[in-house]
N, C-alpha and C. Protein backbone atom coordinates (compact mmCIF):
# COMPACT_ATOMS: atom_id res chain seq x y z
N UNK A 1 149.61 -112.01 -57.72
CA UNK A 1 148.60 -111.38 -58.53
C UNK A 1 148.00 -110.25 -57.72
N UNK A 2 147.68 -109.29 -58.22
CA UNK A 2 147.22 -108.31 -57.66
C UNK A 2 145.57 -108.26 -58.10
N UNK A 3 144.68 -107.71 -57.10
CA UNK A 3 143.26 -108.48 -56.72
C UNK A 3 142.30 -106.77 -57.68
N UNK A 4 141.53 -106.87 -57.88
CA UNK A 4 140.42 -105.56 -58.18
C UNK A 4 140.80 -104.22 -57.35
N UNK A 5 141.06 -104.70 -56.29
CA UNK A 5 141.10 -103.45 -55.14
C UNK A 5 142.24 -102.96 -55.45
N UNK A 6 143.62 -103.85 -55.69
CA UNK A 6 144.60 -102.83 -56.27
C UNK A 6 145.71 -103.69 -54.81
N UNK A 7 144.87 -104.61 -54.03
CA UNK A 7 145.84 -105.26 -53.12
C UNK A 7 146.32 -106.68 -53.51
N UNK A 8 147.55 -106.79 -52.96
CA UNK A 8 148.35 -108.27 -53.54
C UNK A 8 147.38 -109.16 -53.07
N UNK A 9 146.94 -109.93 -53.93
CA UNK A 9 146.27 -111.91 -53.58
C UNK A 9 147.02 -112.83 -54.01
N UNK A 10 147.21 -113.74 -53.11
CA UNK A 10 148.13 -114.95 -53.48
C UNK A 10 147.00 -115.96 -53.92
N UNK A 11 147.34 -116.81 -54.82
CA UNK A 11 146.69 -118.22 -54.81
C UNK A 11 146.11 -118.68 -53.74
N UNK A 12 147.04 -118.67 -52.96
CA UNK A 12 146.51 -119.36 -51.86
C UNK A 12 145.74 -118.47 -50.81
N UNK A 13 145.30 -117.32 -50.87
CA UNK A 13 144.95 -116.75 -50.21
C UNK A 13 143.32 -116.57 -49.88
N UNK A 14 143.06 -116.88 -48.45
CA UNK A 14 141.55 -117.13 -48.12
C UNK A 14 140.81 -116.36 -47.39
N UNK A 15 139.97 -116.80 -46.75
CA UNK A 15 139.11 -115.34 -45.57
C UNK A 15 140.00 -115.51 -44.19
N UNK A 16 139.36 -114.19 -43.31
CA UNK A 16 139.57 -114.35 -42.51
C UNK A 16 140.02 -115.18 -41.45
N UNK A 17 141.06 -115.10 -41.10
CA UNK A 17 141.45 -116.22 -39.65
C UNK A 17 142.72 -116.79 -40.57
N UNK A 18 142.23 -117.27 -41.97
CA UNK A 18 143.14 -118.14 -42.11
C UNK A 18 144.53 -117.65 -43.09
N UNK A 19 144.23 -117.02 -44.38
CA UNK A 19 144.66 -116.66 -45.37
C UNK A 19 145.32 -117.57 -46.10
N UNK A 20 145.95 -118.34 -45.48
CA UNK A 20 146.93 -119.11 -46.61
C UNK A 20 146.08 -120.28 -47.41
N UNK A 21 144.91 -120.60 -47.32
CA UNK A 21 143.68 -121.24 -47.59
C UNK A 21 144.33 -122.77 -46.68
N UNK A 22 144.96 -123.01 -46.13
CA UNK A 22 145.47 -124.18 -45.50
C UNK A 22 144.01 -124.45 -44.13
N UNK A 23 143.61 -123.76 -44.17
CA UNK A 23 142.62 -123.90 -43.16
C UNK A 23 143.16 -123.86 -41.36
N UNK A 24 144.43 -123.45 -41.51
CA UNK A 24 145.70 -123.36 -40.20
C UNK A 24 145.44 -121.61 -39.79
N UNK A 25 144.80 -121.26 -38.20
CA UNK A 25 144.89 -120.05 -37.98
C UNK A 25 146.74 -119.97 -37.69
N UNK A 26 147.35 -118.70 -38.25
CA UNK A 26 148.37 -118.28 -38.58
C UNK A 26 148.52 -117.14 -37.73
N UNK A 27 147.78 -116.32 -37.12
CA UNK A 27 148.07 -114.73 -35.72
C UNK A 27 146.81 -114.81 -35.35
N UNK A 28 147.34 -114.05 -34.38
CA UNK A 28 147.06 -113.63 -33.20
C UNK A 28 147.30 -112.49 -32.64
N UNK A 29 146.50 -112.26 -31.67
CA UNK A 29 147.00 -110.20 -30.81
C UNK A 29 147.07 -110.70 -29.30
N UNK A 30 148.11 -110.15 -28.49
CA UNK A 30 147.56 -109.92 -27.44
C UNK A 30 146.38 -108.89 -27.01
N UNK A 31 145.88 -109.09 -25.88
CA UNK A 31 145.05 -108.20 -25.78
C UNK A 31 145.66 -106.45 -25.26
N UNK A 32 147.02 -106.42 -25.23
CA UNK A 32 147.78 -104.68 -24.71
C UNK A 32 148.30 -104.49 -26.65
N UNK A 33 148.63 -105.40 -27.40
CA UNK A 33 148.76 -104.90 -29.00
C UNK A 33 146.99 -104.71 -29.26
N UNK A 34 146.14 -105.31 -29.14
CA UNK A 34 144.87 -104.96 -29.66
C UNK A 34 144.29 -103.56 -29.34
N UNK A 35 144.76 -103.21 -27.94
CA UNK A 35 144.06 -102.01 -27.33
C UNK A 35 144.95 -100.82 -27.96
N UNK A 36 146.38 -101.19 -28.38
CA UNK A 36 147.23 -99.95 -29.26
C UNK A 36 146.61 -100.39 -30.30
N UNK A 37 145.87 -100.81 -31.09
CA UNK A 37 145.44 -100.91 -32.94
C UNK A 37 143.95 -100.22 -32.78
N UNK A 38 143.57 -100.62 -31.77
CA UNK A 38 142.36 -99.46 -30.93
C UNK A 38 142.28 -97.81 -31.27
N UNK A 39 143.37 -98.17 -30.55
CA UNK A 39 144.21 -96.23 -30.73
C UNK A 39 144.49 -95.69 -31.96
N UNK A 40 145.34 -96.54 -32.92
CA UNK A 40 146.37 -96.50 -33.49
C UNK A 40 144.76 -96.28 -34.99
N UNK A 41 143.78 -97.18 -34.35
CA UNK A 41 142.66 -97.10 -35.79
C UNK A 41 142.04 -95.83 -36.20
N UNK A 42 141.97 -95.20 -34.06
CA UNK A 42 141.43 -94.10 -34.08
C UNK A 42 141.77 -92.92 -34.68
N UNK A 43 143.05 -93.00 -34.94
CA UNK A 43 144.31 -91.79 -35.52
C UNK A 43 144.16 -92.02 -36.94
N UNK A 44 144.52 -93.03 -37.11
CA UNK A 44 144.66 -93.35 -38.98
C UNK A 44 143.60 -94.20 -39.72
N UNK A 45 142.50 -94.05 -39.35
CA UNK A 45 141.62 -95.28 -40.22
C UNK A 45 141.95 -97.02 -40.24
N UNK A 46 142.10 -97.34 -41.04
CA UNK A 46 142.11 -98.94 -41.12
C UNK A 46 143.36 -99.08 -41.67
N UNK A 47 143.78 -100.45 -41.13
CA UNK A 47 145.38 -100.53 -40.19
C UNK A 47 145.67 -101.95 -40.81
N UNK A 48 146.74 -102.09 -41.38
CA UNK A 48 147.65 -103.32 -41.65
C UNK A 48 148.65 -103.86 -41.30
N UNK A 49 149.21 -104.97 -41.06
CA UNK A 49 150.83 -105.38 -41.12
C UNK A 49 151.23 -105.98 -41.80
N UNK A 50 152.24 -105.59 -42.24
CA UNK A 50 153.32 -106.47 -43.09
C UNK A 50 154.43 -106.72 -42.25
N UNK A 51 155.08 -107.87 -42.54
CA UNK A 51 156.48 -108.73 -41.77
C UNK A 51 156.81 -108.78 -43.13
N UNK A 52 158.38 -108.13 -42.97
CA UNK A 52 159.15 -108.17 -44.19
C UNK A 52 160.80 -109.34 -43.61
N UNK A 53 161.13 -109.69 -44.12
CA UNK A 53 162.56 -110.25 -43.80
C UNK A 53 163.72 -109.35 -44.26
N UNK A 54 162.97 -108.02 -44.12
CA UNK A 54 164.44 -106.91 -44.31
C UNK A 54 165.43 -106.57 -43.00
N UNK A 55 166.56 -105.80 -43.92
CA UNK A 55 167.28 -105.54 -42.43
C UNK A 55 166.36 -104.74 -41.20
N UNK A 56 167.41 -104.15 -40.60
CA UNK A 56 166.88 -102.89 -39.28
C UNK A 56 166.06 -103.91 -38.77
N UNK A 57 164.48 -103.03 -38.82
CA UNK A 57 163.58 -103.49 -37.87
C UNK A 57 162.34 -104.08 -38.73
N UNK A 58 163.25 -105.12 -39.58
CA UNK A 58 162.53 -105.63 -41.17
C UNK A 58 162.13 -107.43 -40.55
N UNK A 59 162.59 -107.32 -39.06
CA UNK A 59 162.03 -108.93 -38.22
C UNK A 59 161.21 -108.52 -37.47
N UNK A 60 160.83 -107.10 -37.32
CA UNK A 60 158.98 -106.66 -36.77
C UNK A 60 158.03 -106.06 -37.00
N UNK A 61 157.27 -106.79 -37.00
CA UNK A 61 155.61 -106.41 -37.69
C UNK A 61 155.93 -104.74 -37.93
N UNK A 62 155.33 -104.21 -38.98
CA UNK A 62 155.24 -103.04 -39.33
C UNK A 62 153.40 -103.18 -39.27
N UNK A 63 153.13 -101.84 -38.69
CA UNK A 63 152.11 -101.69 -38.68
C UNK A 63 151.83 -100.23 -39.42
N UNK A 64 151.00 -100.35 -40.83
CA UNK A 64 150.76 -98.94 -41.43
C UNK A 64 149.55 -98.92 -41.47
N UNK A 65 149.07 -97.53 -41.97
CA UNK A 65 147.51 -97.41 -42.22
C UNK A 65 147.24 -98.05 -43.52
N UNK A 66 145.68 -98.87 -43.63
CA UNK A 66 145.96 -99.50 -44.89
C UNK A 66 146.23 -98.34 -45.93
N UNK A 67 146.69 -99.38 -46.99
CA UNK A 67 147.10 -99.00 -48.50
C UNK A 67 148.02 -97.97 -48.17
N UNK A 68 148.65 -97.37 -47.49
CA UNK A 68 150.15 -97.07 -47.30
C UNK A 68 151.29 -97.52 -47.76
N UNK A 69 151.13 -99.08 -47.31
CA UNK A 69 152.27 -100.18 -48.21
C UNK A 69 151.52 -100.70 -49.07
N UNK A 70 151.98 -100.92 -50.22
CA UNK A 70 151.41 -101.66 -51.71
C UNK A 70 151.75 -103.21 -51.58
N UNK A 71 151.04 -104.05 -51.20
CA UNK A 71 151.61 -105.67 -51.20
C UNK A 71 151.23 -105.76 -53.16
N UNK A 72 152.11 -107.34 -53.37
CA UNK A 72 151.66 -107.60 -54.45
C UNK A 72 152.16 -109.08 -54.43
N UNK A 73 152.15 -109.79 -55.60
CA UNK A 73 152.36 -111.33 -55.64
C UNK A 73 153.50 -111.58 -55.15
N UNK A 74 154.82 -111.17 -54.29
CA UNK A 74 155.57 -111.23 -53.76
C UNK A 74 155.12 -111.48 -52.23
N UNK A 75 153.72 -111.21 -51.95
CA UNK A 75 153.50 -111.11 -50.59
C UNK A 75 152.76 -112.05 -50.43
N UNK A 76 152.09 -113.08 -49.04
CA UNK A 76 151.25 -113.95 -48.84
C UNK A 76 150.67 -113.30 -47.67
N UNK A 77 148.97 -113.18 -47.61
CA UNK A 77 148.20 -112.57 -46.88
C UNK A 77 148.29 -114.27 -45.19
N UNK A 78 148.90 -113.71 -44.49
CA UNK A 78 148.47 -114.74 -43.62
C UNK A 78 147.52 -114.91 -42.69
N UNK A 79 146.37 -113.87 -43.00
CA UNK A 79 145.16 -113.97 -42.14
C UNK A 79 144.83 -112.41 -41.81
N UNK A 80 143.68 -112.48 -40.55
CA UNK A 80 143.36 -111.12 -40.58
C UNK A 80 143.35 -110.97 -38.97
N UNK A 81 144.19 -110.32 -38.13
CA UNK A 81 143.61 -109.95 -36.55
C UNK A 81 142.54 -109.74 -36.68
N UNK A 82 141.95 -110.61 -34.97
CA UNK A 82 140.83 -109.90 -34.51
C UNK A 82 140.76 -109.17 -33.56
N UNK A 83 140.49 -108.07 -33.40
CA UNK A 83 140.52 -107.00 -32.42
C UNK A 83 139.02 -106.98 -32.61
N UNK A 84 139.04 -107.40 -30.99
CA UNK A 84 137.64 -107.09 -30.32
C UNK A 84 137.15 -105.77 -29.94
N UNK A 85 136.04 -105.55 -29.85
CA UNK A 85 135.54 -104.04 -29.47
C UNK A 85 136.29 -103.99 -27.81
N UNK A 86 136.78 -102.77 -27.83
CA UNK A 86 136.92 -102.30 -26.41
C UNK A 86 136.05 -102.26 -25.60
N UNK A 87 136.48 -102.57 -23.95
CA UNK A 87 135.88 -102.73 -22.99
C UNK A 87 135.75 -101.24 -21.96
N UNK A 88 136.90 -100.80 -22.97
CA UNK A 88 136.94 -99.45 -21.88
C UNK A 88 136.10 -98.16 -22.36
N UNK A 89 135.78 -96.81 -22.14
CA UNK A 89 135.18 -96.16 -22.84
C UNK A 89 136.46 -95.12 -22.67
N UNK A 90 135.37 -94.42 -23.87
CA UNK A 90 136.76 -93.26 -24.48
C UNK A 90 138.39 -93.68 -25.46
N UNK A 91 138.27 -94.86 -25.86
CA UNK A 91 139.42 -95.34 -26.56
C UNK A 91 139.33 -94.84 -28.03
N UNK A 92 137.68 -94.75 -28.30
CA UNK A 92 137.26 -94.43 -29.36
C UNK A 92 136.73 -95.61 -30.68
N UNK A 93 137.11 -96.85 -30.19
CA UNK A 93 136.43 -97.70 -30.22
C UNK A 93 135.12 -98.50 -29.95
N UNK A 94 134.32 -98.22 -30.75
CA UNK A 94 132.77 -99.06 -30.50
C UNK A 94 132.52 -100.32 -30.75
N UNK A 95 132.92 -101.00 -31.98
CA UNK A 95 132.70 -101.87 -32.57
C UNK A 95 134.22 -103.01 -33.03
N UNK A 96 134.25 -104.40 -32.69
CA UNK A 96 135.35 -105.35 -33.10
C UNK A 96 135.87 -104.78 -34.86
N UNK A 97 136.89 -104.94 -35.11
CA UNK A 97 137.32 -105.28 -36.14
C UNK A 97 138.17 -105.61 -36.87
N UNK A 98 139.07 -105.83 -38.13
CA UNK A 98 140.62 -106.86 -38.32
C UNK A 98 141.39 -105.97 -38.98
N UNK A 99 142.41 -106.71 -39.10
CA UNK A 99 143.96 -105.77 -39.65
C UNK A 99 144.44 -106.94 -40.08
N UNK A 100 144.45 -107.05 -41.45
CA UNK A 100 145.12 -108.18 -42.20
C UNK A 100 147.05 -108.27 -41.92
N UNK A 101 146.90 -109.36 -41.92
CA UNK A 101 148.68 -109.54 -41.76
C UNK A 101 149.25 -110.12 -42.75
N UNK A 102 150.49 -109.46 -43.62
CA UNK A 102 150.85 -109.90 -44.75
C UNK A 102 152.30 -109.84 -44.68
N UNK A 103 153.24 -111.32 -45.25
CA UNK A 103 154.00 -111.41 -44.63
C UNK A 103 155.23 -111.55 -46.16
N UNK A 104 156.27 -111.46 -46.66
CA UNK A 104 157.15 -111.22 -47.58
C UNK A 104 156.66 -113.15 -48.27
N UNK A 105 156.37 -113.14 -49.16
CA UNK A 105 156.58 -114.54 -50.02
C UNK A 105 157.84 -115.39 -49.78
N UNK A 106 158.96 -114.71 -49.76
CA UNK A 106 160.58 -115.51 -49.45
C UNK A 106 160.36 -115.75 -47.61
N UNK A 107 159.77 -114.48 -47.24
CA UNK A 107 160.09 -115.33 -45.50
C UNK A 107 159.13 -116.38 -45.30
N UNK A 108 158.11 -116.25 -45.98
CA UNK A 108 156.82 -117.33 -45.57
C UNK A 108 157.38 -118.57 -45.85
N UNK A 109 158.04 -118.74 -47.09
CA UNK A 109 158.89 -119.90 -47.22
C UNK A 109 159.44 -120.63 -45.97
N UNK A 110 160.44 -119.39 -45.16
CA UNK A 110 161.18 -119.83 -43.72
C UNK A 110 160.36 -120.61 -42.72
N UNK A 111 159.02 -119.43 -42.79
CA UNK A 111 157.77 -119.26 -41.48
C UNK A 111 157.18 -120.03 -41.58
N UNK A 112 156.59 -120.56 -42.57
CA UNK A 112 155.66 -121.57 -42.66
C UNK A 112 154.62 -122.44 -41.55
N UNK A 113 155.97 -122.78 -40.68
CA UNK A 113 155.35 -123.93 -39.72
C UNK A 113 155.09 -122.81 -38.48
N UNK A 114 154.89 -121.66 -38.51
CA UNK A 114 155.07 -120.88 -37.31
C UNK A 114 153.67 -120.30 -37.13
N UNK A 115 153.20 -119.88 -35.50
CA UNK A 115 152.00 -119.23 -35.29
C UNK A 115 152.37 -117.81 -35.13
N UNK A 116 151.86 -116.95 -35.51
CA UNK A 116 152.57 -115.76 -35.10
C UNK A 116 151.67 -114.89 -34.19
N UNK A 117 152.11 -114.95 -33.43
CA UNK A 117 151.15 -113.58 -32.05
C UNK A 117 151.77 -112.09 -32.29
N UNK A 118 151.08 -111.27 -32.56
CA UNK A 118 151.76 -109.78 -32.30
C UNK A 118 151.35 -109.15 -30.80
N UNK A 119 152.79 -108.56 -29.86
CA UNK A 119 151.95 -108.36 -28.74
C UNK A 119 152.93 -107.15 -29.01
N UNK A 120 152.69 -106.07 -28.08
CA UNK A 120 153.11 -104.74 -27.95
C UNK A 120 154.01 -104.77 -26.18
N UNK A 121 155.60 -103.86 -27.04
CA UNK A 121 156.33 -104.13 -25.66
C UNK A 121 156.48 -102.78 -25.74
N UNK A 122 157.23 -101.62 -24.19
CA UNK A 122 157.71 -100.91 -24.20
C UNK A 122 159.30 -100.79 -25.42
N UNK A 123 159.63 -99.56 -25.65
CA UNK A 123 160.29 -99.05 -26.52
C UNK A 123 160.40 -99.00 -27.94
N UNK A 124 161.39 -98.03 -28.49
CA UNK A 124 160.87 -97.66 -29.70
C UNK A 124 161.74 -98.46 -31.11
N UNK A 125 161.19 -98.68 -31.85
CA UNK A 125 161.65 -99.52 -33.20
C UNK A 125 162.96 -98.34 -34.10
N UNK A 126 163.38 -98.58 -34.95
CA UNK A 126 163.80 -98.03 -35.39
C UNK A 126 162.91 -97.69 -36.97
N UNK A 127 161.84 -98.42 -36.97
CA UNK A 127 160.90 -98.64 -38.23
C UNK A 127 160.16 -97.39 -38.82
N UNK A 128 159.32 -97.52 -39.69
CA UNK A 128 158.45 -96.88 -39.79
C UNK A 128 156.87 -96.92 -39.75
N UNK A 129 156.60 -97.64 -38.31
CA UNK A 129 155.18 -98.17 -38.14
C UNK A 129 154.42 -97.20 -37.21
N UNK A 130 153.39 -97.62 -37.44
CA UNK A 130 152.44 -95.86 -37.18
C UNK A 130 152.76 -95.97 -34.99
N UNK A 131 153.08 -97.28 -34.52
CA UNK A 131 153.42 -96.81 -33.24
C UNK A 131 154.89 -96.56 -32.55
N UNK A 132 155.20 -96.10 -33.61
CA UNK A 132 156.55 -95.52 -33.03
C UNK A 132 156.48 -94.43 -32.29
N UNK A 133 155.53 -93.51 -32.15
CA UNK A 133 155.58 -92.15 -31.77
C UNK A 133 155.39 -92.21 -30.49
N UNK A 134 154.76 -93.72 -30.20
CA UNK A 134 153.95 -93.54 -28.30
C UNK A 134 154.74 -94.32 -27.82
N UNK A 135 156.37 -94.36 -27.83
CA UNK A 135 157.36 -94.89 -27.11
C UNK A 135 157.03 -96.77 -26.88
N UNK A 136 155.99 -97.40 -27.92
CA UNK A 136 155.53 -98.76 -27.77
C UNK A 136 156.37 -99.77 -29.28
N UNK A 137 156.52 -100.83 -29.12
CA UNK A 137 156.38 -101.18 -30.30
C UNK A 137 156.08 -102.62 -30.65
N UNK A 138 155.78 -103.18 -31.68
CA UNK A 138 154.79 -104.24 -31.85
C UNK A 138 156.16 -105.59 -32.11
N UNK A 139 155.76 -106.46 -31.90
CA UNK A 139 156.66 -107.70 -31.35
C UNK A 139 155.74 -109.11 -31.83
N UNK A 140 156.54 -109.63 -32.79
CA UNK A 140 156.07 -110.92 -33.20
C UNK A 140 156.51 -112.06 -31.83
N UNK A 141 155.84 -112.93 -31.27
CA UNK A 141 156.12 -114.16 -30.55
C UNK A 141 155.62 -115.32 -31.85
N UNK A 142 156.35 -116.01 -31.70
CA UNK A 142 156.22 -117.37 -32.71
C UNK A 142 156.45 -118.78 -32.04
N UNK A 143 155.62 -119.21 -31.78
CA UNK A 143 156.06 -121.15 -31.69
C UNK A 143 155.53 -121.67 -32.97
N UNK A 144 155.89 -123.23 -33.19
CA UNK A 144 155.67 -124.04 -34.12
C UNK A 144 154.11 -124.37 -33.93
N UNK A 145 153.74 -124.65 -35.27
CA UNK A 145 152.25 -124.94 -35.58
C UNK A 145 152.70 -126.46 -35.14
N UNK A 146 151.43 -126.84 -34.21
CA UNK A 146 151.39 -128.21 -33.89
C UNK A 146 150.08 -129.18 -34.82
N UNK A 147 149.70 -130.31 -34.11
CA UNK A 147 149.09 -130.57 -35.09
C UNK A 147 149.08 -131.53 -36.30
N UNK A 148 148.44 -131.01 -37.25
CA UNK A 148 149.15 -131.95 -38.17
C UNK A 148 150.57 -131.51 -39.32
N UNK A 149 151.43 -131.19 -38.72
CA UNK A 149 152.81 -131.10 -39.27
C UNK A 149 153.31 -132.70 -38.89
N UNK A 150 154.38 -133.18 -39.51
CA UNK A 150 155.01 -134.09 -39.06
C UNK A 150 156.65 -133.53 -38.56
N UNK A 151 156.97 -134.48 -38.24
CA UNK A 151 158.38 -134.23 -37.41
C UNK A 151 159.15 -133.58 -38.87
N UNK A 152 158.93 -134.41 -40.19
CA UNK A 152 159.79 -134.28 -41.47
C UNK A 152 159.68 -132.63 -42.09
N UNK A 153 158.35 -132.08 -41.68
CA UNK A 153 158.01 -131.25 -41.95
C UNK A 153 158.60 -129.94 -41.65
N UNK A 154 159.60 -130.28 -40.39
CA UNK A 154 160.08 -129.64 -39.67
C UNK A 154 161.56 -129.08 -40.07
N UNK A 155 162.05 -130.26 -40.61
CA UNK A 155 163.19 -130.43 -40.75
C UNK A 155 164.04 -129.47 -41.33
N UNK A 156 165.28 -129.18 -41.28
CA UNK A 156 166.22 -128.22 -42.37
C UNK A 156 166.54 -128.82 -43.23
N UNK A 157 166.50 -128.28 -44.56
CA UNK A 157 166.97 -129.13 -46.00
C UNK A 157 168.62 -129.29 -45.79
N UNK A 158 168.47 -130.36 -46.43
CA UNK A 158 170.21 -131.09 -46.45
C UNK A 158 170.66 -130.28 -46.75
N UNK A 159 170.20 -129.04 -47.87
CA UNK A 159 171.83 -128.38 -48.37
C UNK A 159 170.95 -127.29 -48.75
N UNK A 160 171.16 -125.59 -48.50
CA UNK A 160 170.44 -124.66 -49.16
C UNK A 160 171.44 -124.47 -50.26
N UNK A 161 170.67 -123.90 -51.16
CA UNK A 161 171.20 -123.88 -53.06
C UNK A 161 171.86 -123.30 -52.86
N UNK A 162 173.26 -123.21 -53.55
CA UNK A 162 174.19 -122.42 -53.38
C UNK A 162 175.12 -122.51 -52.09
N UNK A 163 174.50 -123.41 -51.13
CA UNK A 163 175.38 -123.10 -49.67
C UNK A 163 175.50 -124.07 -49.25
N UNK A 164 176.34 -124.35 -48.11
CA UNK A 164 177.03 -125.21 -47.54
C UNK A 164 176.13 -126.29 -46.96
N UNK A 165 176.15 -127.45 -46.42
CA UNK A 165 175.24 -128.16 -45.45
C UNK A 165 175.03 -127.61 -43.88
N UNK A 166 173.74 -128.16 -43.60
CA UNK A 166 173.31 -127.16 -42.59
C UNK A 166 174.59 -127.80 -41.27
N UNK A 167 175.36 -126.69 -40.42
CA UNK A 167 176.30 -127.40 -39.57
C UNK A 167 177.55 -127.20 -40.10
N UNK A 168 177.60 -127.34 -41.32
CA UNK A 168 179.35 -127.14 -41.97
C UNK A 168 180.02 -125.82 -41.81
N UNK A 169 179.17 -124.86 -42.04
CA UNK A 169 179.53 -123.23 -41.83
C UNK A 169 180.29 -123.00 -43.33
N UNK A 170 180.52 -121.66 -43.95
CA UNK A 170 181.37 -121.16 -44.72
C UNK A 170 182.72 -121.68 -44.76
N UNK A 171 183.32 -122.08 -45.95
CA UNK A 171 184.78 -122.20 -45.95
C UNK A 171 185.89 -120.51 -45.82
N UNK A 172 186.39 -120.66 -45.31
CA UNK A 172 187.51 -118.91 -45.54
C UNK A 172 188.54 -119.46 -46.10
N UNK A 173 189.31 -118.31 -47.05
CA UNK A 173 190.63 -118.81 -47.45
C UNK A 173 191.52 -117.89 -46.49
């Protein structure tokens, strides 16, 4: 469903920290990706990501200025970074503030049980995210949500629709 503002809202979608209303924080920044969204705010105003499960460089965070990308009920908001106010002066940063992270509806399916950290490594994406230009680029780290998941929770389904059992591989003729 798409919300008043003209941005995608999921059902399940909540405030800050959490989004998926599960009450489970879902990202995170390092603090060298926070100090590029610093930068990156100073250049373009207020700043989003989307994680798409497309090809290329469609397995890392895209970072645009908001409302650049159009989410809609295809998308699930999974929370909002917090980027703290800078410590340094001259970044152009005064004041803390967030960059919602919104992630494809079909991958969230996959992701589910995952925490996602965005941290910033040397070199360049092949994408189109606003830090491509400063030779940096933004990098999902993921472990499993601990907690209350159970082991079952975890598990791979016996058989995806249409496809083989997990382990069997494709038949060839």
């Amino acid at each position: 469903m798409v919300g008043p503002d003209g941005r995608g809202t999921a059902a399940d979608s909540a405030g800050t920290g959490t989004g998926t209303g599960d009450g489970v924080e879902r990202v995170a920044v390092t603090p060298g990706a926070a100090q590029q969204l610093r930068r990156l705010r100073a250049r373009h105003g207020e700043l989003m990501f989307h994680q798409s499960g497309g090809c290329c460089d469609g397995s890392s965070p895209m970072c645009f200025a908001d409302g650049d990308f159009l989410v809609s009920d295809a998308d699930v908001h999974l929370g909002d970074l917090l980027v703290p106010a800078s410590q340094e002066d001259g970044d152009g940063s005064e004041e803390g503030f967030t960059v919602p992270v919104w992630m494809s509806r079909e991958q969230f399916a996959l992701w589910s049980h995952t925490h996602l950290t965005i941290d910033l490594v040397p070199g360049r994406g092949a994408g189109f995210s606003l830090e491509a230009p400063d030779g940096v680029r933004f990098l999902i780290r993921s472990r499993l949500l601990g907690g209350g998941l159970s082991a079952a929770s975890c598990e791979l389904p016996q058989r995806a629709p249409g496809g083989p059992a997990p382990g069997e591989g494709r038949a060839t003729r």
